[in-house]
Protein backbone atom coordinates (compact mmCIF):
# COMPACT_ATOMS: atom_id res chain seq x y z
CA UNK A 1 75.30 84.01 67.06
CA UNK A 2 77.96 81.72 65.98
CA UNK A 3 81.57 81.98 65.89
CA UNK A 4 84.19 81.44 63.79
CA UNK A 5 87.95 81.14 63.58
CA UNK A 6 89.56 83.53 60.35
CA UNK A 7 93.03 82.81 59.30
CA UNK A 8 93.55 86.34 57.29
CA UNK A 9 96.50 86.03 54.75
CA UNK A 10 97.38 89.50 52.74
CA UNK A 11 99.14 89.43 49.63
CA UNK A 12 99.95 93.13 48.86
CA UNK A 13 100.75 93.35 45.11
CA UNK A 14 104.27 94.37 44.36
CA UNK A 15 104.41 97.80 43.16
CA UNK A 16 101.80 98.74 45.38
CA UNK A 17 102.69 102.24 46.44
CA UNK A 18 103.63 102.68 50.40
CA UNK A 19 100.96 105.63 50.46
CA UNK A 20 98.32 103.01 49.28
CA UNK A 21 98.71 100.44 51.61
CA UNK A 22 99.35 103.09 54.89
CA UNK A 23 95.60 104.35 53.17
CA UNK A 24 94.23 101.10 53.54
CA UNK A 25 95.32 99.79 56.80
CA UNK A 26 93.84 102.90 58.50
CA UNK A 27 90.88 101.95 57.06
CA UNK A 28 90.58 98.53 58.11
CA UNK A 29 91.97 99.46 61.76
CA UNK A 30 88.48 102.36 61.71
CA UNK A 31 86.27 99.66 60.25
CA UNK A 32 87.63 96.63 62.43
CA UNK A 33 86.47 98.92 65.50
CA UNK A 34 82.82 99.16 63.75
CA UNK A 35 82.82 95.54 63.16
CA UNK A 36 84.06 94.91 67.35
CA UNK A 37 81.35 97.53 67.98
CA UNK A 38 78.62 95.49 66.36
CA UNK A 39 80.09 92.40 68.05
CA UNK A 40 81.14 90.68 64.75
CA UNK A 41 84.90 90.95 65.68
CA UNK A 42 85.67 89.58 69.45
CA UNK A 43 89.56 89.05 69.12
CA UNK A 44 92.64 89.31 66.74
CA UNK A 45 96.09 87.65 67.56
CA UNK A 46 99.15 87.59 64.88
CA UNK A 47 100.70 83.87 64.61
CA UNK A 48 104.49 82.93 64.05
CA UNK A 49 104.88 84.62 60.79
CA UNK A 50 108.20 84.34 58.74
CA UNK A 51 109.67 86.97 56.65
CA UNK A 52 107.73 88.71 54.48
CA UNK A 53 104.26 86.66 55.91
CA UNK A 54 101.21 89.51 56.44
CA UNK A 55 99.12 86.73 58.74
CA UNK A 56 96.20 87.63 61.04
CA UNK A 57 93.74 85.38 63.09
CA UNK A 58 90.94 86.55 64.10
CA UNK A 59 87.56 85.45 66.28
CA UNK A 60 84.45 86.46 64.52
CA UNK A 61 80.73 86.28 65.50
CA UNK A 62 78.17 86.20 63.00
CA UNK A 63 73.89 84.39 62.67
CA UNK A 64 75.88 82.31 59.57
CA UNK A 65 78.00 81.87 57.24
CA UNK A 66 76.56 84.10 54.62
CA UNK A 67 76.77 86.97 57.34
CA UNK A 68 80.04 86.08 57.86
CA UNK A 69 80.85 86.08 54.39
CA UNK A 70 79.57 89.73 53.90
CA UNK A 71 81.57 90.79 57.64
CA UNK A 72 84.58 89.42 55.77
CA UNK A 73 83.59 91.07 52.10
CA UNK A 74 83.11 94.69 54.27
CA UNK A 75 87.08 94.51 55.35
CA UNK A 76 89.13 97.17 53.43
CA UNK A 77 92.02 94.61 53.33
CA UNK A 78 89.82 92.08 51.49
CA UNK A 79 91.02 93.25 48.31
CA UNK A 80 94.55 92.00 48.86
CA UNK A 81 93.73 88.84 51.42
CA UNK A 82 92.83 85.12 51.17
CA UNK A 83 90.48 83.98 54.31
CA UNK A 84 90.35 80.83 55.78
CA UNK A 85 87.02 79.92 57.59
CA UNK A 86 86.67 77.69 60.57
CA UNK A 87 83.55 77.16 62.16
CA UNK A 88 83.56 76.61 65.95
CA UNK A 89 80.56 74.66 67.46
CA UNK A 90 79.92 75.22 71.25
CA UNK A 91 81.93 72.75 73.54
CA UNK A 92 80.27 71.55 77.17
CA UNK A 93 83.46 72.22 79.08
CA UNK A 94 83.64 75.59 77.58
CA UNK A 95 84.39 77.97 80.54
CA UNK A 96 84.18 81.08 79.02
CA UNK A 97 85.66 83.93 79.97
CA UNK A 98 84.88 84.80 84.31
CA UNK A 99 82.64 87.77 83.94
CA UNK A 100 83.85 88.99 87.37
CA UNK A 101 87.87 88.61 86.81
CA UNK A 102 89.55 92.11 86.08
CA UNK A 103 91.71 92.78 83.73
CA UNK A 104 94.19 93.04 86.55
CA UNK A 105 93.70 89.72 88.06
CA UNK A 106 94.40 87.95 84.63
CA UNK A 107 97.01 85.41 85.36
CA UNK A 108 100.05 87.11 83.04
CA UNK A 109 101.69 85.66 80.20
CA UNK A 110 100.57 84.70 76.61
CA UNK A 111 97.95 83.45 74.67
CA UNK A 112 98.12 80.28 72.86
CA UNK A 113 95.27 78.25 70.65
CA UNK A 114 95.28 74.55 70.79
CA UNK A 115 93.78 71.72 68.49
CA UNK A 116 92.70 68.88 70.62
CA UNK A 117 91.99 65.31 68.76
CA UNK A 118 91.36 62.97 70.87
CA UNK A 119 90.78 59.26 69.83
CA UNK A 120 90.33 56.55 71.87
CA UNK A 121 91.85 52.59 70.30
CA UNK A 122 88.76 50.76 69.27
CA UNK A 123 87.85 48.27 72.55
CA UNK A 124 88.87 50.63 75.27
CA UNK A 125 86.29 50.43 77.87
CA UNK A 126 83.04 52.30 78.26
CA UNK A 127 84.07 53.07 82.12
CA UNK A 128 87.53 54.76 81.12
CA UNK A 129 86.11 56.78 78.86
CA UNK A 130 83.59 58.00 81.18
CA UNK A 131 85.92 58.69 83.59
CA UNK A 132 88.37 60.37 81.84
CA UNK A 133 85.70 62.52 80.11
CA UNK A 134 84.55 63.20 83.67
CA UNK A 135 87.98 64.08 84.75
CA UNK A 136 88.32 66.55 81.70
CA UNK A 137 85.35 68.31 82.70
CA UNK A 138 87.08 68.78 85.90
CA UNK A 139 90.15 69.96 84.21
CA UNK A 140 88.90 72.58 82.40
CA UNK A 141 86.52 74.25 85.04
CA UNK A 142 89.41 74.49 87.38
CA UNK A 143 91.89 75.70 84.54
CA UNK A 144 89.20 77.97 83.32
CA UNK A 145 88.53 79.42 87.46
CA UNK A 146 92.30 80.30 87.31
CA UNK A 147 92.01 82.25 84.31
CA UNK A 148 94.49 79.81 81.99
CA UNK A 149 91.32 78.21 79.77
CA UNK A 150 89.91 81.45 77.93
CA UNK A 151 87.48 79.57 75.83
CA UNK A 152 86.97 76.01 74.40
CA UNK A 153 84.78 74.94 70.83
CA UNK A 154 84.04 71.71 69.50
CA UNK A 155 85.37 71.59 66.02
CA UNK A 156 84.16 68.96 63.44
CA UNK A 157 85.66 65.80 62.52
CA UNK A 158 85.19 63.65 59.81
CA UNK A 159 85.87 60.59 61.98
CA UNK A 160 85.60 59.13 65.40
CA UNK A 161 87.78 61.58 66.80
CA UNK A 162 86.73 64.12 69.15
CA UNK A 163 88.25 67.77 68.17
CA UNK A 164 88.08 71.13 70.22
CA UNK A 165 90.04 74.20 70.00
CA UNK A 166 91.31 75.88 72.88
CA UNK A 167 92.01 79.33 73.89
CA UNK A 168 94.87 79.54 76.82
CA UNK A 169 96.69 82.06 78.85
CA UNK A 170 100.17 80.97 80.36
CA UNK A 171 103.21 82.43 81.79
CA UNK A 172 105.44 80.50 78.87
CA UNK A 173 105.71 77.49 76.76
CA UNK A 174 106.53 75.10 79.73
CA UNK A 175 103.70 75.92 82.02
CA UNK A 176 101.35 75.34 79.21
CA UNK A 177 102.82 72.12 78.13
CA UNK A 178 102.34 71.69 82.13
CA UNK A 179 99.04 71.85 82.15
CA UNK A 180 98.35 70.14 78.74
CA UNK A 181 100.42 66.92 80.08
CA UNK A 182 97.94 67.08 83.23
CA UNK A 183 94.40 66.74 81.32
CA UNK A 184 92.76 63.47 82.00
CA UNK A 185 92.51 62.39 78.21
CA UNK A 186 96.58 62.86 77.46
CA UNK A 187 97.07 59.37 77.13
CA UNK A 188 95.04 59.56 74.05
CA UNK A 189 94.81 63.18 72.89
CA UNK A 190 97.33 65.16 70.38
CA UNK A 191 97.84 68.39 70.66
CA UNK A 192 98.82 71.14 67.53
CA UNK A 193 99.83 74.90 69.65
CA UNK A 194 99.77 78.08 68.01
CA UNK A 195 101.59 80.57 70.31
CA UNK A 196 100.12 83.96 70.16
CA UNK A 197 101.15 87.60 69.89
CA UNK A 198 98.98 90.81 69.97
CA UNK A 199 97.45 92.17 67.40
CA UNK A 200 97.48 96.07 67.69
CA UNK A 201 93.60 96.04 66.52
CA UNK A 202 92.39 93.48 68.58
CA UNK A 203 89.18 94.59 70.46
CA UNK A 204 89.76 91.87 73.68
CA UNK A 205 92.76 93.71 75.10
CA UNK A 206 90.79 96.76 76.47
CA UNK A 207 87.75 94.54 77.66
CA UNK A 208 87.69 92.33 80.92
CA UNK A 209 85.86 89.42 79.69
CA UNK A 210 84.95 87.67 75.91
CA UNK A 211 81.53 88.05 74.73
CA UNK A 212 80.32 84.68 74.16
């Protein structure tokens, strides 16, 4: 299976009776727990929104993009909503998610996704890349151990650079800029943070792991 990132924007047409759209958001909460049942839908979080914004993201698994497309075509809120597909290719540091860890011993705080690019100046030595790609490694198993790293995917670039998205866990913004500042490839990475909030449909917050 492969898995995707969804940004999930809903325009509700104005004049839409409130009786309609209560009608169709109990639908898509009932058919969003089908879709987590079948293992198409592994998480949902809501990003800043302002006024007004109806904004969902969600993580999707799916054999390919033409499954995906018909997951996506299946959603009750479809007819209202503008999707944004992402495709997220397996990453070697990936920790996934400790199979053993408990919901309970979950280090507390937020979620957060970043976008790593990470470019290195043309002539920078072989050895120092190597060893800060080494050290990165090291990063993110330890991070991951502690419960902060959730998940990491490669994401693809049109360039040299080197892009992954990350999935974190962190008692507040300064304790994840914390640990961001302490990866070995900072000196050459940028970093783009969604902070997170739950989504009241989202099939990870009853489960102890993320299938993967």
């Amino acid at each position: 299976m492969m898995e995707y990132l969804v940004t999930m924007t809903t325009h509700v047409p104005a004049g839409t009776p409130d009786e309609a759209v209560a009608d169709v958001r109990a639908r898509e909460a009932a058919h969003t727990r089908e879709l987590a049942a079948q293992g198409h839908i592994l998480r949902l979080w809501r990003p800043p929104l302002a006024p007004g914004e109806w904004r969902t993201l969600g993580l999707f698994a799916a054999a390919d993009g033409d499954e995906l497309q018909r997951v996506l075509a299946s959603m009750p809120l479809r007819v209202w909503r503008t999707d944004e597909v992402t495709p997220l290719g397996p990453h070697p540091n990936d920790p996934g998610a400790p199979r053993d860890r408990a919901a309970g011993d979950r280090p507390s705080g937020t979620e957060s996704l970043t976008v790593f690019t990470v470019v290195f100046p043309d002539g920078t030595p072989r050895e120092v890349v190597e060893q800060a790609t080494r050290g990165e490694a090291h990063s993110a198993h330890e991070f991951g151990a502690q419960g902060h790293l959730i998940r990491l995917w490669a994401l693809q670039s049109e360039d040299s650079a080197w892009r992954a998205l990350g999935l974190w866990r962190a008692e507040d913004e300064a304790q994840l800029t914390r640990m961001l500042d302490s990866l070995p490839l900072d000196p050459w990475m940028t970093v783009q943070t969604t902070p997170l909030t739950p989504h009241p449909s989202d099939p990870g917050v009853n489960t102890s792991s993320i299938t993967r």
